[in-house]
Protein backbone atom coordinates (compact mmCIF):
# COMPACT_ATOMS: atom_id res chain seq x y z
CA UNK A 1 36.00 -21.44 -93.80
CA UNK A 2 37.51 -24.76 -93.70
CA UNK A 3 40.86 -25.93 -93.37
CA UNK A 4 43.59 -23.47 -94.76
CA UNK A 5 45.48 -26.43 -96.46
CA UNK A 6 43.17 -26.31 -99.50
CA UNK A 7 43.43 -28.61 -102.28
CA UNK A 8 41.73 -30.08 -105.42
CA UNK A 9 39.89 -33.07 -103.18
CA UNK A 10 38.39 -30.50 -101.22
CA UNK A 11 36.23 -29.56 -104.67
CA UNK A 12 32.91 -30.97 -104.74
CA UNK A 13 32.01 -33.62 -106.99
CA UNK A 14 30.74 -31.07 -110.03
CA UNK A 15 28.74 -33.58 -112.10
CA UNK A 16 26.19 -31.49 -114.10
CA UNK A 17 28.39 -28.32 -114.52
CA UNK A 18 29.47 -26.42 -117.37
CA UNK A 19 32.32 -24.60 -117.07
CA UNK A 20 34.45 -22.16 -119.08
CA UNK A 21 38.22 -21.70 -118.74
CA UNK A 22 39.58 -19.08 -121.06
CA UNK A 23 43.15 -19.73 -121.90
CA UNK A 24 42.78 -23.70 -120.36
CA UNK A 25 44.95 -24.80 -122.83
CA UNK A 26 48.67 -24.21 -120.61
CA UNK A 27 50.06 -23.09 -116.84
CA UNK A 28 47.48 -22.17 -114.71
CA UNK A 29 44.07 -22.76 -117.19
CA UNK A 30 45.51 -26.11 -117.95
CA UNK A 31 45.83 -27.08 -114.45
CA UNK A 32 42.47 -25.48 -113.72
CA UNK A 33 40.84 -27.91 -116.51
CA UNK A 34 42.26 -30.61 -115.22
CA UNK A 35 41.32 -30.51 -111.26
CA UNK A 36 37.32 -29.74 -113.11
CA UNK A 37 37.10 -32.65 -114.86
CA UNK A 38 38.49 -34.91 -112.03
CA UNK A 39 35.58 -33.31 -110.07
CA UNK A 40 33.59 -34.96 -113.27
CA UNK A 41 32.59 -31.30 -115.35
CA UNK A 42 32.17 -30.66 -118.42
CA UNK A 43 34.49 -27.86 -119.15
CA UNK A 44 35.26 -25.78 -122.46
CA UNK A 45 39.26 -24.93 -122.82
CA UNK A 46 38.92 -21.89 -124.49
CA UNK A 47 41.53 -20.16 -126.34
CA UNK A 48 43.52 -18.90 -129.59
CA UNK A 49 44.52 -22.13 -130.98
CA UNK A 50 42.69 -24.83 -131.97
CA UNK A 51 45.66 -26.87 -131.97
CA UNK A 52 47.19 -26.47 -129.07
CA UNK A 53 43.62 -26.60 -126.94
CA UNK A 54 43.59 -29.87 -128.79
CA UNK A 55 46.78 -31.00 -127.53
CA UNK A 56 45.83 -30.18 -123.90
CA UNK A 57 42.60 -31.71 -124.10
CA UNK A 58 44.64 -35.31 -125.07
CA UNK A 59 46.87 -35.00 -122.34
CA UNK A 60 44.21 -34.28 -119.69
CA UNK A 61 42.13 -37.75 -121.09
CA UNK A 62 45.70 -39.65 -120.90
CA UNK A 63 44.48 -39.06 -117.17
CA UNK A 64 40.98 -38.16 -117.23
CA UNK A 65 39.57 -40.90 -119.96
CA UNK A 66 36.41 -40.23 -118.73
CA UNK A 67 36.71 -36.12 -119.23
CA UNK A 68 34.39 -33.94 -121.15
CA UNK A 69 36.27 -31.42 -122.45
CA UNK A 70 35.37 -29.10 -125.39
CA UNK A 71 38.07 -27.18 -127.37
CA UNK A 72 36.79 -23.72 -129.01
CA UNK A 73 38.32 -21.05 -130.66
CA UNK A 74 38.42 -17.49 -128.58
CA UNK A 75 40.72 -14.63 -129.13
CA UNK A 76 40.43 -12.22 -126.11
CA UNK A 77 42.63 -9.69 -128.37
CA UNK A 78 39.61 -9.67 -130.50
CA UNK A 79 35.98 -8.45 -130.19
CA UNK A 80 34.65 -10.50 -133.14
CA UNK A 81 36.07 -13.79 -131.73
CA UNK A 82 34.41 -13.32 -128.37
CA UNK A 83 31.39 -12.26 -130.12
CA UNK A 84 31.55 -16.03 -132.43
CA UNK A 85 32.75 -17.60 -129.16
CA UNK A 86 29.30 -16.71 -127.49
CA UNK A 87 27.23 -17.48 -130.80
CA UNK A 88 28.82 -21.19 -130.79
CA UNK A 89 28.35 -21.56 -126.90
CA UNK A 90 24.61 -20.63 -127.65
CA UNK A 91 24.22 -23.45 -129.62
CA UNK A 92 25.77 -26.06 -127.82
CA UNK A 93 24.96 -25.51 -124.47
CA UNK A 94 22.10 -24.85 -121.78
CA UNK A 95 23.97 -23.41 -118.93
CA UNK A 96 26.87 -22.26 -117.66
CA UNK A 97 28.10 -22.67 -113.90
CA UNK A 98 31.79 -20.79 -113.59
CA UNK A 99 33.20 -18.62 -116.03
CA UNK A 100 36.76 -18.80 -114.80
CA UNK A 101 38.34 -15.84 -116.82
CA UNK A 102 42.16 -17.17 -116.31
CA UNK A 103 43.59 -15.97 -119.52
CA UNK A 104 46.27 -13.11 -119.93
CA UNK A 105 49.60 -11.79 -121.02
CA UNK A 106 52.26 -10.09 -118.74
CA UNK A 107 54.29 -7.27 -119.45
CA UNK A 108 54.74 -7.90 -123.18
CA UNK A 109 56.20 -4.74 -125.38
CA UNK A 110 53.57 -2.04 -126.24
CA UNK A 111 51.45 -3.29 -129.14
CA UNK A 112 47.29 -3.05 -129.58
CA UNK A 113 44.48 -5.72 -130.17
CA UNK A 114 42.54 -6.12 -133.50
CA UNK A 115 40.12 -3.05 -132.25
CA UNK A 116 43.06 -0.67 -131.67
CA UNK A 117 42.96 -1.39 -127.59
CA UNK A 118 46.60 -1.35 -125.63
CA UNK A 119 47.10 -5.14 -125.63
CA UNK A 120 47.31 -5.97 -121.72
CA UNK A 121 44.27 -3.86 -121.06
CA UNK A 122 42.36 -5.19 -124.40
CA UNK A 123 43.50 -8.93 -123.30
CA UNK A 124 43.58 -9.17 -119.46
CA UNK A 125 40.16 -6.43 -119.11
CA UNK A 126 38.14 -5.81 -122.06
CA UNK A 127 37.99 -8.91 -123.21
CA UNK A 128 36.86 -10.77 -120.37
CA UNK A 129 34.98 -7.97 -119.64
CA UNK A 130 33.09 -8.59 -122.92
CA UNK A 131 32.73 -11.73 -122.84
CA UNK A 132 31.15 -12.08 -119.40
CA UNK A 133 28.84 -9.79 -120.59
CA UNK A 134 27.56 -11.86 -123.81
CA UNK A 135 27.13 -14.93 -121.77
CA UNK A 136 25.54 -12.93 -118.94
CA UNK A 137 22.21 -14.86 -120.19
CA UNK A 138 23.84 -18.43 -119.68
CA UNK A 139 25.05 -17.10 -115.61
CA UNK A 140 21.29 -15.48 -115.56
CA UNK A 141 19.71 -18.78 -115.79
CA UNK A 142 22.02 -21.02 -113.85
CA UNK A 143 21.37 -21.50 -110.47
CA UNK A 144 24.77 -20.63 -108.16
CA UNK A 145 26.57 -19.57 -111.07
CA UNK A 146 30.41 -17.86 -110.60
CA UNK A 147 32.04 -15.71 -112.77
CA UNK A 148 35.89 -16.00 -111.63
CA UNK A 149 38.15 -13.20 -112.61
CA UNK A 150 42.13 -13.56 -112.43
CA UNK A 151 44.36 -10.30 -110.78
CA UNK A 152 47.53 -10.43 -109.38
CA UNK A 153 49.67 -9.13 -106.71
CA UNK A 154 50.91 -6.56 -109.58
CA UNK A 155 47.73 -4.25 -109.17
CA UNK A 156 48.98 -2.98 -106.13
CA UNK A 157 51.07 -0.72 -108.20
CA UNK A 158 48.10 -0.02 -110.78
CA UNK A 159 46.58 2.61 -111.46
CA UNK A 160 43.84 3.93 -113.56
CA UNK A 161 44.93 6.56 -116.22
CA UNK A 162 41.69 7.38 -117.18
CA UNK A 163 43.33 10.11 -119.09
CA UNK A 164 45.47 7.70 -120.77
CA UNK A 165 43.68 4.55 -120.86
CA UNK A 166 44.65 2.77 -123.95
CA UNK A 167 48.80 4.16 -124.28
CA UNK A 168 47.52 5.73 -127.15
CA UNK A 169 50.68 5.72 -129.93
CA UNK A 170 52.69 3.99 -126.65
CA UNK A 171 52.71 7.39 -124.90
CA UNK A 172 53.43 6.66 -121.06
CA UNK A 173 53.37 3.28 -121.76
CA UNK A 174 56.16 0.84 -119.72
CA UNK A 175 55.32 -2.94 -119.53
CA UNK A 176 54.75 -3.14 -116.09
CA UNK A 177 53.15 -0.24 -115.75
CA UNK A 178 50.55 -1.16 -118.27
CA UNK A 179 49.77 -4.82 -116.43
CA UNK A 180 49.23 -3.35 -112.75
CA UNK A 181 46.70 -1.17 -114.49
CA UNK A 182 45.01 -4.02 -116.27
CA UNK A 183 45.18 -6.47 -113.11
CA UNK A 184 44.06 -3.20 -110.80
CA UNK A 185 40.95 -3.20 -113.50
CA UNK A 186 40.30 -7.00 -112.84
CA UNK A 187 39.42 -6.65 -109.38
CA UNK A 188 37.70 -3.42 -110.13
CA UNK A 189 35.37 -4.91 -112.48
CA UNK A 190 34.78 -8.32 -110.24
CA UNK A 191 33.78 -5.81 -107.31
CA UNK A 192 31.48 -3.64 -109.28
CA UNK A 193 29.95 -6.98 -111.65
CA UNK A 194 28.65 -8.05 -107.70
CA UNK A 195 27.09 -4.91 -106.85
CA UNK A 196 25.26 -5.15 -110.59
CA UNK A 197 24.25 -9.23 -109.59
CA UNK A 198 22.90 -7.54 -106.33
CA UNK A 199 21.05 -4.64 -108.16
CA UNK A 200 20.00 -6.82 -110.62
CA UNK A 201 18.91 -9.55 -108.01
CA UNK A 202 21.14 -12.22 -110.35
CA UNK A 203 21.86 -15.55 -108.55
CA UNK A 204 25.81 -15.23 -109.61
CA UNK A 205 28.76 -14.65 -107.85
CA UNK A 206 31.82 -12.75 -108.90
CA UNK A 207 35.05 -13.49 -107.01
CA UNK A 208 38.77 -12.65 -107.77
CA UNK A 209 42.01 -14.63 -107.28
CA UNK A 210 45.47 -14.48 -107.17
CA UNK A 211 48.41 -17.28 -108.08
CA UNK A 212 50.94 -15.56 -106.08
CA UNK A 213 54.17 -16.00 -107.70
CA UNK A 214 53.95 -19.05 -110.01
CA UNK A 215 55.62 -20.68 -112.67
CA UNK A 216 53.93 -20.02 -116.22
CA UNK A 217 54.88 -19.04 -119.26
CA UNK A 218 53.64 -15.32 -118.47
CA UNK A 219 57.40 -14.75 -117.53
CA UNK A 220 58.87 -15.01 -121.06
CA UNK A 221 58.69 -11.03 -121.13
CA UNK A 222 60.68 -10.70 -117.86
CA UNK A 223 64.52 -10.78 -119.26
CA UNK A 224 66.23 -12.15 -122.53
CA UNK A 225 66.31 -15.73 -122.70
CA UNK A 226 69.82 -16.34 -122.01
CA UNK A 227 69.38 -14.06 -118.73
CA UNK A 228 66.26 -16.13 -117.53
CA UNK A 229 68.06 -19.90 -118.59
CA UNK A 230 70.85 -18.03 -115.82
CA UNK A 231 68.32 -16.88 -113.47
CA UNK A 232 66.70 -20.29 -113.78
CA UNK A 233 67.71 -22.24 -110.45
CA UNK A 234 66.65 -19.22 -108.32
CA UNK A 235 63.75 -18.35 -110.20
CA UNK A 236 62.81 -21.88 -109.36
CA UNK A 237 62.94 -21.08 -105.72
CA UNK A 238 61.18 -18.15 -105.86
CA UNK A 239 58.06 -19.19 -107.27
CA UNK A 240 55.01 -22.20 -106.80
CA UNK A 241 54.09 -24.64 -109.76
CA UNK A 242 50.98 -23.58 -111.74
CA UNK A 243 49.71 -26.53 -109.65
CA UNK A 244 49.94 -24.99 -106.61
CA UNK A 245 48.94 -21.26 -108.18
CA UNK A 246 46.06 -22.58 -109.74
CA UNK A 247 44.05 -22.95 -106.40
CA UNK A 248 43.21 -19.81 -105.32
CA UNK A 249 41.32 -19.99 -108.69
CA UNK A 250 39.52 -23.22 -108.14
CA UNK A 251 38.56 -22.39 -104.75
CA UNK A 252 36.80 -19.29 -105.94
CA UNK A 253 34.98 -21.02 -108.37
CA UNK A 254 33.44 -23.91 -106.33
CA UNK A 255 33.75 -23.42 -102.52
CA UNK A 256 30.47 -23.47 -101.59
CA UNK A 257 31.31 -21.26 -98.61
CA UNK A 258 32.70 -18.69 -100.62
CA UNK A 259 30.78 -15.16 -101.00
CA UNK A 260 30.37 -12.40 -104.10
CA UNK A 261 33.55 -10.37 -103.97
CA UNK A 262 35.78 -12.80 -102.23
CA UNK A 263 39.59 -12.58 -103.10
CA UNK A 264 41.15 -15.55 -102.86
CA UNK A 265 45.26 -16.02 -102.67
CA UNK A 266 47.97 -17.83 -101.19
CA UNK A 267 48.58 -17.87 -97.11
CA UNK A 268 52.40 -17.67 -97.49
CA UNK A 269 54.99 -14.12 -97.05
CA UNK A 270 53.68 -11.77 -99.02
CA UNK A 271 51.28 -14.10 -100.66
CA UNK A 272 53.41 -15.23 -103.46
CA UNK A 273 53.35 -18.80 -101.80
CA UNK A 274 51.01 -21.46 -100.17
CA UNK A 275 47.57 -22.33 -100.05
CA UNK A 276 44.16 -20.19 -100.84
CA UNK A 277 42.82 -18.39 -98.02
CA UNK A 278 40.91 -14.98 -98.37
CA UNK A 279 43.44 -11.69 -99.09
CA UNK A 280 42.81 -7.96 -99.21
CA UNK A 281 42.94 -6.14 -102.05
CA UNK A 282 44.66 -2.53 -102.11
CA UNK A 283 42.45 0.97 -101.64
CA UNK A 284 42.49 1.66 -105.83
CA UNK A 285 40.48 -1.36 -105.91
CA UNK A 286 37.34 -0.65 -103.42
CA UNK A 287 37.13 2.91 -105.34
CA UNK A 288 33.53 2.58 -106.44
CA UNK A 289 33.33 5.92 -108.41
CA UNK A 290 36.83 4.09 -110.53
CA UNK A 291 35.06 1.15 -110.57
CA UNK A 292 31.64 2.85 -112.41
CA UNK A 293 34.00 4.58 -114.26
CA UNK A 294 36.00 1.65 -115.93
CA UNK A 295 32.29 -0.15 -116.58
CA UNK A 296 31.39 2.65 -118.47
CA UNK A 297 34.48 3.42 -120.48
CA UNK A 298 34.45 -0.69 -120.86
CA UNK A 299 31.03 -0.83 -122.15
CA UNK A 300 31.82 1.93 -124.62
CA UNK A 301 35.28 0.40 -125.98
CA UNK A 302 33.93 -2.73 -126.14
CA UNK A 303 30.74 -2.52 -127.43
CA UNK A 304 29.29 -5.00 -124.69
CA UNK A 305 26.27 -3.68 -123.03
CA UNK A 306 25.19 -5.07 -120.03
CA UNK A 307 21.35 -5.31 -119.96
């Protein structure tokens, strides 16, 4: 591939494209919109609050004056959002180029979506996992078309409790314990969506990225307040801006060298720093009977068949 020092002006110009982010309305989705419409696309912030995708979507034009940029409503928590989500896309537009599935919560207290699901799996899995499969029509049709999902470094200690999926009641459950397993699922579902785009003979890609260690509001789970306004200084040094833990994401989604099942992270120790080159995943992840598995238990939760 080309140089490791990858940045936004190494995107193509992306005139033409239709793009979803989910969650584009702060940290990493925000900075994701923006570096797509300075590479001229028209992309969809999609996310709980009308408001607050509103909000983005001015300060990106105090930049961008020239950005398209659609604001709809989408609650991943929620099967009946993503399923009016899709309906409204439908009618407004003719194709869709990258679905870059960015949204998520980290290591929030136990608690369950709308449809009863353990809320990390139910937000960071199912739902994207549903609604990739209600626009699979839009990805069908569109020539080159990506679906981008969004892991972490955290599903290296995930692990698939098939037995215990959803923390049923909270038993088992831990906060961290329930987001490896839900970033473990996100690369097990991007590796197992390619081999159905290769069955299927689909012209789509699914890749996977990670932002290393960056600086979003994800953390506000971590520690109290007062602990992290303490910690603050060396958290600083410790992590990347969403600016810089937003490319592994954007490189998925438009290098035009990149292939189906490409992870993409940061080149520094560890990964939790630098630029986006390709990474490895862990073992759990290239399990293809877990990986059949999780689609099937996904397509049954969920509702979502993919035809």
């Amino acid at each position: 591939m080309a140089s490791q020092k990858w940045i936004v002006s190494n995107m193509p110009d992306l005139s033409g494209k239709t793009i979803i982010v989910t969650g584009g309305n702060s940290g990493l989705g925000f900075e994701a919109v923006k570096a797509f419409v300075s590479k001229n696309a028209d992309v969809i912030i999609a996310c709980r609050s009308l408001d607050r995708g509103e909000k983005a979507k001015k300060e990106i034009i105090r930049f961008f004056p020239n950005a398209q940029i659609t604001v709809m409503e989408l609650d991943l928590s929620s099967i009946q959002s993503i399923y009016s989500f899709a309906a409204k896309f439908k009618k407004n537009f003719v194709r869709l180029d990258v679905l870059l599935n960015n949204a998520g919560i980290m290591m929030v207290p136990y608690g369950m979506t709308l449809d009863g699901f353990e809320q990390q799996l139910g937000t960071n899995h199912l739902g994207h996992f549903a609604l990739t499969g209600l626009l699979l029509e839009f990805l069908r049709k569109t020539p080159g078309s990506r679906v981008v999902n969004v892991s972490s470094l955290a599903h290296k200690q995930g692990k698939i409790d098939f037995a215990n999926l959803l923390y049923v009641g909270g038993k088992g459950y831990t906060p961290l314990k329930a987001y490896g397993q839900s970033k473990l699922a996100n690369l097990l579902f991007t590796y197992e969506l390619q081999r159905y785009f290769e069955k299927n003979n689909i012209d789509c890609k699914a890749l996977v990225a990670h932002p290393g260690v960056s600086d979003t509001n994800l953390f506000v789970h971590i520690a109290p307040k007062w602990v992290m306004k303490l910690i603050r200084p060396v958290f600083k040094r410790l992590t990347q801006p969403a600016s810089m833990g937003v490319l592994p994401e954007l490189r998925a989604s438009v290098d035009p060298e990149a292939k189906g099942s490409d992870f993409f992270g940061p080149d520094g120790k560890y990964e939790t720093k630098g630029y986006p080159v390709l990474v490895r995943s862990n073992a759990a992840s290239l399990d293809r009977e877990s990986a059949a598995k999780l689609w099937e238990a996904s397509e049954k939760l969920t509702g979502v068949i993919y035809n």
